[in-house]
Protein backbone atom coordinates (compact mmCIF):
# COMPACT_ATOMS: atom_id res chain seq x y z
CA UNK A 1 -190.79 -263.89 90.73
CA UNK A 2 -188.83 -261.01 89.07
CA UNK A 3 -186.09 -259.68 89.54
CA UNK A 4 -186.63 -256.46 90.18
CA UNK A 5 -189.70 -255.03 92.34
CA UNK A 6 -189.38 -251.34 89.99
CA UNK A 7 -188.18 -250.35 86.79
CA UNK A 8 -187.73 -246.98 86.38
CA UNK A 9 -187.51 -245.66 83.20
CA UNK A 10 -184.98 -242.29 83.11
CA UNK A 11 -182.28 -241.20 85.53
CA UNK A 12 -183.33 -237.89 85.76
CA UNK A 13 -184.15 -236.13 89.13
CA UNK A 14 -187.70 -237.63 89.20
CA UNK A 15 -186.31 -241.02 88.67
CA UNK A 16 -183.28 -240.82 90.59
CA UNK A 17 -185.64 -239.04 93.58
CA UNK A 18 -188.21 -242.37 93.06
CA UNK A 19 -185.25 -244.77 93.60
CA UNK A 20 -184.17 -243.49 96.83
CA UNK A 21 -187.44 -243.46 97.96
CA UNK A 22 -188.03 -246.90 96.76
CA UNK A 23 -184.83 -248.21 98.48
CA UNK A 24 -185.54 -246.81 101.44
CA UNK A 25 -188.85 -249.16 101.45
CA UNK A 26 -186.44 -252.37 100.67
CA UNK A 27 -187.52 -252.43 97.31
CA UNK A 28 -185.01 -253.39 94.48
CA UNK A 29 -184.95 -251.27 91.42
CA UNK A 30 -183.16 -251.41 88.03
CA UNK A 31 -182.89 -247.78 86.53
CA UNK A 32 -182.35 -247.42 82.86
CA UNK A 33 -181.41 -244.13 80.57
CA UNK A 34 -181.14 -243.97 76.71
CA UNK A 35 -178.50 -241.31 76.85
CA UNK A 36 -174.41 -242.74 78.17
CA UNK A 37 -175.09 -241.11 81.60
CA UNK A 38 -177.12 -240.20 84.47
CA UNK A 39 -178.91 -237.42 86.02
CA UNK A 40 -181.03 -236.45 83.03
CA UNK A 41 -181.26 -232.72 82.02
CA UNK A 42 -179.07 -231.70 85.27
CA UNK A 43 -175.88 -234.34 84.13
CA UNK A 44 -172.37 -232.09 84.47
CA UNK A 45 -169.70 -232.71 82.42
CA UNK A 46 -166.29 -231.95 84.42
CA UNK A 47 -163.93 -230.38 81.72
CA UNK A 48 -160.65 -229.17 83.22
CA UNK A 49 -162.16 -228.90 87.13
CA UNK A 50 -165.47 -226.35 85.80
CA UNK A 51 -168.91 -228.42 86.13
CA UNK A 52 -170.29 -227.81 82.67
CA UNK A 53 -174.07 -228.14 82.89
CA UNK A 54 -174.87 -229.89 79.96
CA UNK A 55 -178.20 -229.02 79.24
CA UNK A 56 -178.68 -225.59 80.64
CA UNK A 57 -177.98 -223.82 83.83
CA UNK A 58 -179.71 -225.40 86.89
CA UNK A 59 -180.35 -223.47 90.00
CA UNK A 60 -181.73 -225.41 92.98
CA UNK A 61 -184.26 -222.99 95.26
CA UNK A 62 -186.78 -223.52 97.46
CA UNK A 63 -188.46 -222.09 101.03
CA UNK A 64 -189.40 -225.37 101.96
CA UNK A 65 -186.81 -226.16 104.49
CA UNK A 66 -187.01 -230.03 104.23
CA UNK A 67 -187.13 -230.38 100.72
CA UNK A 68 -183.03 -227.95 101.30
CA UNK A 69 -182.19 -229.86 104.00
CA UNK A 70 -182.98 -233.05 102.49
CA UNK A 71 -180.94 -232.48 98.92
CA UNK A 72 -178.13 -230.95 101.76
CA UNK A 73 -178.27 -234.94 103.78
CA UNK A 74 -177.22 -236.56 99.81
CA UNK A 75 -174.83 -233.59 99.10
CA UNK A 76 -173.71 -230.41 100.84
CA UNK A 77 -174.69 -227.36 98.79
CA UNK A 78 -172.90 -223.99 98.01
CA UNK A 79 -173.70 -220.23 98.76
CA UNK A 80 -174.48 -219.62 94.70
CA UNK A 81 -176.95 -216.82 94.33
CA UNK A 82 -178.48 -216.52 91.13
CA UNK A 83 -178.26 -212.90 89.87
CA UNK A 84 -178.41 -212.60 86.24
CA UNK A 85 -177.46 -210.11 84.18
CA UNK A 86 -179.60 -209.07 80.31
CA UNK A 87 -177.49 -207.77 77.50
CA UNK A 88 -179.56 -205.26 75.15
CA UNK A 89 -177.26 -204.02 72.39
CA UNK A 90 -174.11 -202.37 74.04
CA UNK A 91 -175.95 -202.28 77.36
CA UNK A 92 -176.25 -204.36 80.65
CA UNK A 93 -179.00 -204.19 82.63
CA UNK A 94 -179.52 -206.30 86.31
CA UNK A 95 -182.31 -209.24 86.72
CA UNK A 96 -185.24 -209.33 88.07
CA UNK A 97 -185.96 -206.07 87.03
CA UNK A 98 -185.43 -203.99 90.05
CA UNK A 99 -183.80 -200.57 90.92
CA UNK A 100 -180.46 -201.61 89.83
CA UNK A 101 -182.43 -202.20 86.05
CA UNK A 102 -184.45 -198.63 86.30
CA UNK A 103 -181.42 -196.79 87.12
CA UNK A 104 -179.34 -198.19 84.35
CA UNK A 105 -182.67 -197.78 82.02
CA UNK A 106 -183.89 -194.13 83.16
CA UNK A 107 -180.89 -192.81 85.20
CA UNK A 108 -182.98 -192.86 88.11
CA UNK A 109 -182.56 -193.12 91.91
CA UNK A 110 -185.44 -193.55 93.96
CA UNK A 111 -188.23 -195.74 94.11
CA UNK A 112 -190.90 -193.06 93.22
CA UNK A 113 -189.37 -192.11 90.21
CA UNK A 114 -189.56 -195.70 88.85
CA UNK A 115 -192.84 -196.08 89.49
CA UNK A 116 -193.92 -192.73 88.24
CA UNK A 117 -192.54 -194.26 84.52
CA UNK A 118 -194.14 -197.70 84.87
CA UNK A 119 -197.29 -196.53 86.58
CA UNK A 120 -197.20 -193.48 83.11
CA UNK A 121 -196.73 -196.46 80.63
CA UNK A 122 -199.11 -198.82 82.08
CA UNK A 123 -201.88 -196.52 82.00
CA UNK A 124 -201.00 -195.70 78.30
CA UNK A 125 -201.27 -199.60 77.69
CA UNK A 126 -204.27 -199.17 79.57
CA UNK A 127 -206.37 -196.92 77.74
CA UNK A 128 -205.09 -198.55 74.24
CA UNK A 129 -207.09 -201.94 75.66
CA UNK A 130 -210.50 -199.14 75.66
CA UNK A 131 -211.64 -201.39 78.43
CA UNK A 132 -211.11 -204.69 77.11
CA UNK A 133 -208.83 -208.08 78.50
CA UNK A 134 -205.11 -208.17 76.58
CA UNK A 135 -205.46 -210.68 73.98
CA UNK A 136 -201.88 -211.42 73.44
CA UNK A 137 -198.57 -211.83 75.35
CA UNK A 138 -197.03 -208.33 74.00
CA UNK A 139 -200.58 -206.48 75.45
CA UNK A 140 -200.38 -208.31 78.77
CA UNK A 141 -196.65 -207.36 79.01
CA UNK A 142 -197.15 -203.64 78.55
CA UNK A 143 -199.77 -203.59 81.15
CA UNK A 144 -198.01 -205.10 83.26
CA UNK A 145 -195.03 -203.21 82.70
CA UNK A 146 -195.20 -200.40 80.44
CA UNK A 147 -193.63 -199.77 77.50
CA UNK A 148 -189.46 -199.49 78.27
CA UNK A 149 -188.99 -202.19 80.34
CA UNK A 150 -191.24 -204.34 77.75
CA UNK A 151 -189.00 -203.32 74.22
CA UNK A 152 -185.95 -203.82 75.87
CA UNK A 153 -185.78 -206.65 78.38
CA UNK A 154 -188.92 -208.95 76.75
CA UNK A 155 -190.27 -208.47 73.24
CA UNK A 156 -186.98 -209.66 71.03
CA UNK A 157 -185.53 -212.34 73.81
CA UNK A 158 -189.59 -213.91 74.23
CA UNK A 159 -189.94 -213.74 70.35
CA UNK A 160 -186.18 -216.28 70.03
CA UNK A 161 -187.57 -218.40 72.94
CA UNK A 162 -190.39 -219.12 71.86
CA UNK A 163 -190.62 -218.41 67.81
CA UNK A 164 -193.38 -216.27 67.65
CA UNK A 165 -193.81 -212.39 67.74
CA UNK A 166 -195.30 -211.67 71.12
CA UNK A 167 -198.56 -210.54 69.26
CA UNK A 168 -199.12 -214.00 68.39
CA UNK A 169 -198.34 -215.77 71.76
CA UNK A 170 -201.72 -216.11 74.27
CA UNK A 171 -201.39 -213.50 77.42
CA UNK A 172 -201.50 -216.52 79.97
CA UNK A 173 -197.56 -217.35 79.04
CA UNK A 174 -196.66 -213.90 81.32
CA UNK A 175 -199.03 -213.95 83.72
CA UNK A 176 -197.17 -211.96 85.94
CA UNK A 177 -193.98 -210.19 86.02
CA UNK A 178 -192.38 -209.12 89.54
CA UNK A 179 -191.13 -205.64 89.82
CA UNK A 180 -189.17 -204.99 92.73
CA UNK A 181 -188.64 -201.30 93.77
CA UNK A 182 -185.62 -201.79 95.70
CA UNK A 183 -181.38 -202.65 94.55
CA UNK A 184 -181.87 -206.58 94.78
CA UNK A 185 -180.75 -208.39 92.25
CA UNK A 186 -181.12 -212.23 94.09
CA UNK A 187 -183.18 -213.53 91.22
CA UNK A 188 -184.97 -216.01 93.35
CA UNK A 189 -187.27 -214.68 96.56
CA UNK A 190 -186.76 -218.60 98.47
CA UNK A 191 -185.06 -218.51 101.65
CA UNK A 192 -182.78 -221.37 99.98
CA UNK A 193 -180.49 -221.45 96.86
CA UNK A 194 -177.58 -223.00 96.04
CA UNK A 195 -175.70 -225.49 93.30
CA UNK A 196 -173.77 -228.82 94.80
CA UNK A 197 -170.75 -228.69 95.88
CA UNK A 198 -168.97 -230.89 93.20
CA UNK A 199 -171.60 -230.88 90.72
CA UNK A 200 -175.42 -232.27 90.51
CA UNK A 201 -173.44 -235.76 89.60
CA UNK A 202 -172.53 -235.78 93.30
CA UNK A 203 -176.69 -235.58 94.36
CA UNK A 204 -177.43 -238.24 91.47
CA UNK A 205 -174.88 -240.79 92.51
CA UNK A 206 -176.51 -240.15 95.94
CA UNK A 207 -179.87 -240.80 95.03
CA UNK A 208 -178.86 -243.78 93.28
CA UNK A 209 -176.41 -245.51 95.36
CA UNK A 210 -177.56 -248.89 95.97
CA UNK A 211 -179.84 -249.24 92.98
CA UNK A 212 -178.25 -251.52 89.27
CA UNK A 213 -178.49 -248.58 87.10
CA UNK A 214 -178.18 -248.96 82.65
CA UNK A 215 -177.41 -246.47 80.65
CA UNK A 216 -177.78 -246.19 76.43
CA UNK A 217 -180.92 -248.16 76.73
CA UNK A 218 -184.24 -247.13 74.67
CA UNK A 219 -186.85 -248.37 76.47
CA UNK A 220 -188.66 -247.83 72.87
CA UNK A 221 -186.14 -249.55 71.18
CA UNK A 222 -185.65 -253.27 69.18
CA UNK A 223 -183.17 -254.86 71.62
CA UNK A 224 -184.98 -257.71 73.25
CA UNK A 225 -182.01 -258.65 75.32
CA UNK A 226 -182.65 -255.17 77.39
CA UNK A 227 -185.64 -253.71 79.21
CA UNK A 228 -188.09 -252.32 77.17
CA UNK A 229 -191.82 -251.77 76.59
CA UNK A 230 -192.47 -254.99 75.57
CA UNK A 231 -190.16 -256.92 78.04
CA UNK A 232 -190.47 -255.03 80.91
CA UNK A 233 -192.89 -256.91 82.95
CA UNK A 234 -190.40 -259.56 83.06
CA UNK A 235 -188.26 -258.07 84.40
CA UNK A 236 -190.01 -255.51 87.31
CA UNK A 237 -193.16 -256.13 89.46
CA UNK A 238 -193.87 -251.95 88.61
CA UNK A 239 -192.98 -249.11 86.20
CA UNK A 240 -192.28 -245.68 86.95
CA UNK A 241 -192.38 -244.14 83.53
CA UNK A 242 -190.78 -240.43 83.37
CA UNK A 243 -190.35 -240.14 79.73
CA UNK A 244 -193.13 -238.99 76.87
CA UNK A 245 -196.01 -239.72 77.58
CA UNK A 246 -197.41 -239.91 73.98
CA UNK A 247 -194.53 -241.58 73.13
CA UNK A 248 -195.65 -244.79 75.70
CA UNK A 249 -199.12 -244.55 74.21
CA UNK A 250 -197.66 -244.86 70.69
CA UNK A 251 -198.98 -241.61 69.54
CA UNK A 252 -202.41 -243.22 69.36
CA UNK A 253 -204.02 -239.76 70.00
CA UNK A 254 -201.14 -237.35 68.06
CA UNK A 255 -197.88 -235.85 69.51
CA UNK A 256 -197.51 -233.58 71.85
CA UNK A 257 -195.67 -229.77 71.26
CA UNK A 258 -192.76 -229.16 72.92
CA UNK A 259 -189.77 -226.64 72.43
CA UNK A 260 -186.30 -227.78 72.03
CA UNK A 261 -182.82 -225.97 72.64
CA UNK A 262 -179.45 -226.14 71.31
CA UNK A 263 -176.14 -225.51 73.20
CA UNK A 264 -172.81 -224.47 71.80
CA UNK A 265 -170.05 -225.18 73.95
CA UNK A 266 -167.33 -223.45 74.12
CA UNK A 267 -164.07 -223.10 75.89
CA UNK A 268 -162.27 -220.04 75.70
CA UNK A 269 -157.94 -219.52 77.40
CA UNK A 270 -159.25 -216.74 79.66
CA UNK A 271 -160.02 -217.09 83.23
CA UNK A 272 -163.20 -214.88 83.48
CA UNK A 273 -165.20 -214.25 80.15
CA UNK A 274 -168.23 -212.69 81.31
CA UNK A 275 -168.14 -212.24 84.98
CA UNK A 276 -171.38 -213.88 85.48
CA UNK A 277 -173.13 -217.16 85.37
CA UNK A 278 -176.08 -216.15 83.50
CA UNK A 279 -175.65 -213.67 80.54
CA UNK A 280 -179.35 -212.87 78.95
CA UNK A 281 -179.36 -211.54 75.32
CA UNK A 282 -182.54 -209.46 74.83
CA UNK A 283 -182.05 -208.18 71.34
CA UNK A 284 -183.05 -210.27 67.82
CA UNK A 285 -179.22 -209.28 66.50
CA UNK A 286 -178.14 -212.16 68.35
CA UNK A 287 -179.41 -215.11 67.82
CA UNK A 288 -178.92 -217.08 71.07
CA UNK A 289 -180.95 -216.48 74.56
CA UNK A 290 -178.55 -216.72 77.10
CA UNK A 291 -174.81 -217.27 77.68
CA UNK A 292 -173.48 -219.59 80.97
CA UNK A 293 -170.06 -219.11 82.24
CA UNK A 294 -170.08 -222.41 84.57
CA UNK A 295 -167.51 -221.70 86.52
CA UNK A 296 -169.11 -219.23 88.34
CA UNK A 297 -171.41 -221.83 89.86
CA UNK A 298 -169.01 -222.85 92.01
CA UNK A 299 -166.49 -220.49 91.93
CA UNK A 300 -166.44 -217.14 93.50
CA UNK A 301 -164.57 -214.12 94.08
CA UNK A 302 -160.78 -214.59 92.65
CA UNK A 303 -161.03 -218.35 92.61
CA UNK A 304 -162.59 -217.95 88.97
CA UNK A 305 -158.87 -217.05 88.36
CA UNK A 306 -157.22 -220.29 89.96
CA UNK A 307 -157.87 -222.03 86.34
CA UNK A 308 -156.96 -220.38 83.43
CA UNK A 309 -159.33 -221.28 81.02
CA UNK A 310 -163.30 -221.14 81.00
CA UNK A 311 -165.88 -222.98 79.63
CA UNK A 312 -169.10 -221.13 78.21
CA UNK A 313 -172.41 -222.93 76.55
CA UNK A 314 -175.02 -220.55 74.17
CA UNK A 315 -178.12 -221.60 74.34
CA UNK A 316 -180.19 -221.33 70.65
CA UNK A 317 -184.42 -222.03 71.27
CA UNK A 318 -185.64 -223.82 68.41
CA UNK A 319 -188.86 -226.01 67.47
CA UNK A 320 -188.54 -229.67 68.61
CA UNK A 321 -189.33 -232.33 66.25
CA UNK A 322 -188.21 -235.85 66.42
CA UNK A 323 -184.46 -236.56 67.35
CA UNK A 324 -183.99 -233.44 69.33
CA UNK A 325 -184.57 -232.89 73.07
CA UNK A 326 -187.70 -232.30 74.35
CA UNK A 327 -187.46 -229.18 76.75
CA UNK A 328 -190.53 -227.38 77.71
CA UNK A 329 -193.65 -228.27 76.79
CA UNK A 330 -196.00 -225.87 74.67
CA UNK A 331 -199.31 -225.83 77.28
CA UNK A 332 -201.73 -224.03 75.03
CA UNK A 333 -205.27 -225.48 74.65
CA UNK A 334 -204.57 -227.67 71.77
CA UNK A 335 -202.05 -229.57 73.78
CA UNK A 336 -203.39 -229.48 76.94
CA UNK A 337 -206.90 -231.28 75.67
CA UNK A 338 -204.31 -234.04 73.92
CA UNK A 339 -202.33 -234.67 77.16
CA UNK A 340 -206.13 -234.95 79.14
CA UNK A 341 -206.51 -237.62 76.78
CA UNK A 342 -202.93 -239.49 77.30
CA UNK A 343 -203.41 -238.82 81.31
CA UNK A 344 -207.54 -240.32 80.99
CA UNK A 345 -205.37 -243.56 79.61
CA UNK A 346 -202.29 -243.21 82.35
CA UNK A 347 -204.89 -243.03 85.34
CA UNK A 348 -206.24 -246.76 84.03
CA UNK A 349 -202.68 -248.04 84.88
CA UNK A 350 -202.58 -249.95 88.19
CA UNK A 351 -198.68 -251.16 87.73
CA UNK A 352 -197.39 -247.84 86.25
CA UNK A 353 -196.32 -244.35 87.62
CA UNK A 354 -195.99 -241.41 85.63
CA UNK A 355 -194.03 -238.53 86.98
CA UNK A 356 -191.88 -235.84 85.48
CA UNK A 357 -191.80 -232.86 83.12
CA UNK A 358 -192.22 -235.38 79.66
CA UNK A 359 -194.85 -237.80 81.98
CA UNK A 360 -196.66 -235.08 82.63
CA UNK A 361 -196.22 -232.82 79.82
CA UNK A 362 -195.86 -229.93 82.68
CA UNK A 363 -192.94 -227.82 83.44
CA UNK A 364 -191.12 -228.35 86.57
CA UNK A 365 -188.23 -226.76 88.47
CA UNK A 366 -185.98 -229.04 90.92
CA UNK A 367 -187.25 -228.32 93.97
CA UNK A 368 -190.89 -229.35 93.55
CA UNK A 369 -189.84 -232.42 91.57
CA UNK A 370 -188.19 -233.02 95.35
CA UNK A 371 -190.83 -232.13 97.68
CA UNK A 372 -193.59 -233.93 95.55
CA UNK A 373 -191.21 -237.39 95.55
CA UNK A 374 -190.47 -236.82 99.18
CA UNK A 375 -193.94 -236.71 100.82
CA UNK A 376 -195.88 -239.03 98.01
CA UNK A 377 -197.49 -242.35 99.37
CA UNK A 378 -195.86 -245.05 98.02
């Protein structure tokens, strides 16, 4: 009999999420990580009391009321309301693009007037299509949104995330792009948002309590005296698997795309550097995407002031290749016929779950990574 009824391999939410549930069932289950902590992509680092999100800003949302009232039962959440602000030369504009962002852009007041402009820019885009479907990420943009809203806020910050001019990226990337015609600049339209109170450490730990939890363990790795690939089944009745899921096939098919980022970190001896969480750079002149102040996650009004330093991360989009992170995966047709392949071979498994952004080569945010744990039959 083993000694452990699961293994799960990663300690990210989808991991973490599957343990709880698991325990809850009176099942035993080891959870292993090949990075020196837990909580995957959502891991803070506490540097002088600020919650430094380690691998990008994370903002939990959601409508679904269980799925908030759930991740409030591990940990009690804040007020945070994401409201991001894009940075286009010497200007600042509000996100989502709403009449906060037309005003700066047009000196405009009223609802009619911004959609006179965007209603006069889409029709240009329009009639340069000559009746035909856009055929490429910068056409589906400008008929979407027109021209201004398109060279400022989208082309250069879309070409550094993803490393392509926008001519070259397929239209389905932006399939839509809200346009609000009122001053709102609450990023998110869920009836829930918020960060926890203390850090998404606190909901890991949470999740986790009760489990035997490993960390700086490759599951692909040559140490026989720790769970891996080969091992595993004698260790664990079941595998939930949550990392690449190429990588557990051993490639046999080709790797998957992905994109990868880079962070800078940063601490600077001012209280407030930005005023913001979320600083978007839209222009090519600067070379990273965004700019996080973390403090301001938790931290509002002149609290940001009750420690006199700051700590700020740039984020720099670059290709992934082996031995850096894999962030978002690259869902064009090419890789989406290779991961039908690697999921044909996953849906053979009878002992093995695959769940997660890598295990499922699909983008998730938090809160559906939640909901999807929460109500699955296990």
């Amino acid at each position: 009999m083993n000694q452990y009824d699961y293994l799960i391999v990663g300690a990210g939410l989808y991991g973490s999420m599957m343990a709880y549930r698991l325990r809850k069932q009176g099942k035993k289950c080891l959870v292993i990580d090949k990075r020196e902590h837990l909580g995957g992509n959502i891991y803070c680092e506490n540097v002088d009391g600020i919650n430094v999100h380690k691998y990008g800003a994370h903002i939990f949302h959601t409508s679904n009321k269980q799925v908030w009232d759930f991740v409030n039962s591990i940990v009690p959440f804040n007020r945070y309301t994401n409201s991001p602000l894009a940075r286009y030369k010497d200007k600042l504009f509000n996100l989502p693009f709403n009449m906060n962002t037309f005003s700066r852009m047009w000196n405009i007041s009223t609802p009619a007037e911004a959609m006179q402009i965007i209603e006069e820019q889409r029709r240009e885009a329009k009639e340069k299509l000559n009746g035909r479907e856009p055929e490429n990420l910068e056409e589906q943009a400008l008929m979407l949104v027109g021209r201004d809203i398109y060279e400022i806020l989208i082309k250069e910050y879309t070409e550094k995330q993803w490393g392509r001019k926008c001519a070259d990226l397929p239209p389905f990337i932006i399939k839509r792009l809200p346009v609000r015609f009122v001053y709102d600049n609450n990023y998110f339209n869920d009836s829930y948002q918020g960060i926890p109170i203390g850090g998404y450490n606190k909901l890991i730990d949470g999740l986790l309590e009760g489990c035997d939890t490993i960390v700086g363990v490759d599951f692909f790795g040559d140490c026989d005296d720790k769970p891996n690939i080969r091992n595993w089944r004698s260790i664990a009745d079941k595998l939930v698997f949550t990392g690449k899921i190429d990588e557990f096939y051993s490639y046999q098919y080709g790797k998957l795309d992905y994109r990868s980022l880079r962070f800078e970190h940063e601490e600077y001896d001012v209280p407030n550097y930005q005023g913001n969480a979320v600083v978007n750079y839209t222009s090519s002149d600067v070379p990273y995407t965004r700019s996080i102040e973390h403090k301001h996650f938790e931290m509002f009004g002149d609290k940001v002031y009750d420690i006199p330093k700051t700590e700020v991360s740039k984020e720099y989009p670059q290709e992934w290749h082996e031995g850096l992170e894999p962030y978002y995966p690259v869902n064009d047709a090419k890789n989406m016929d290779l991961y039908a392949r690697y999921k044909a071979l996953a849906d053979k498994e009878e002992e093995v779950v695959f769940g997660g952004r890598l295990a499922e080569y699909k983008y998730y945010d938090m809160a559906p990574i939640v909901e999807r744990v929460l109500n699955m039959d296990l």
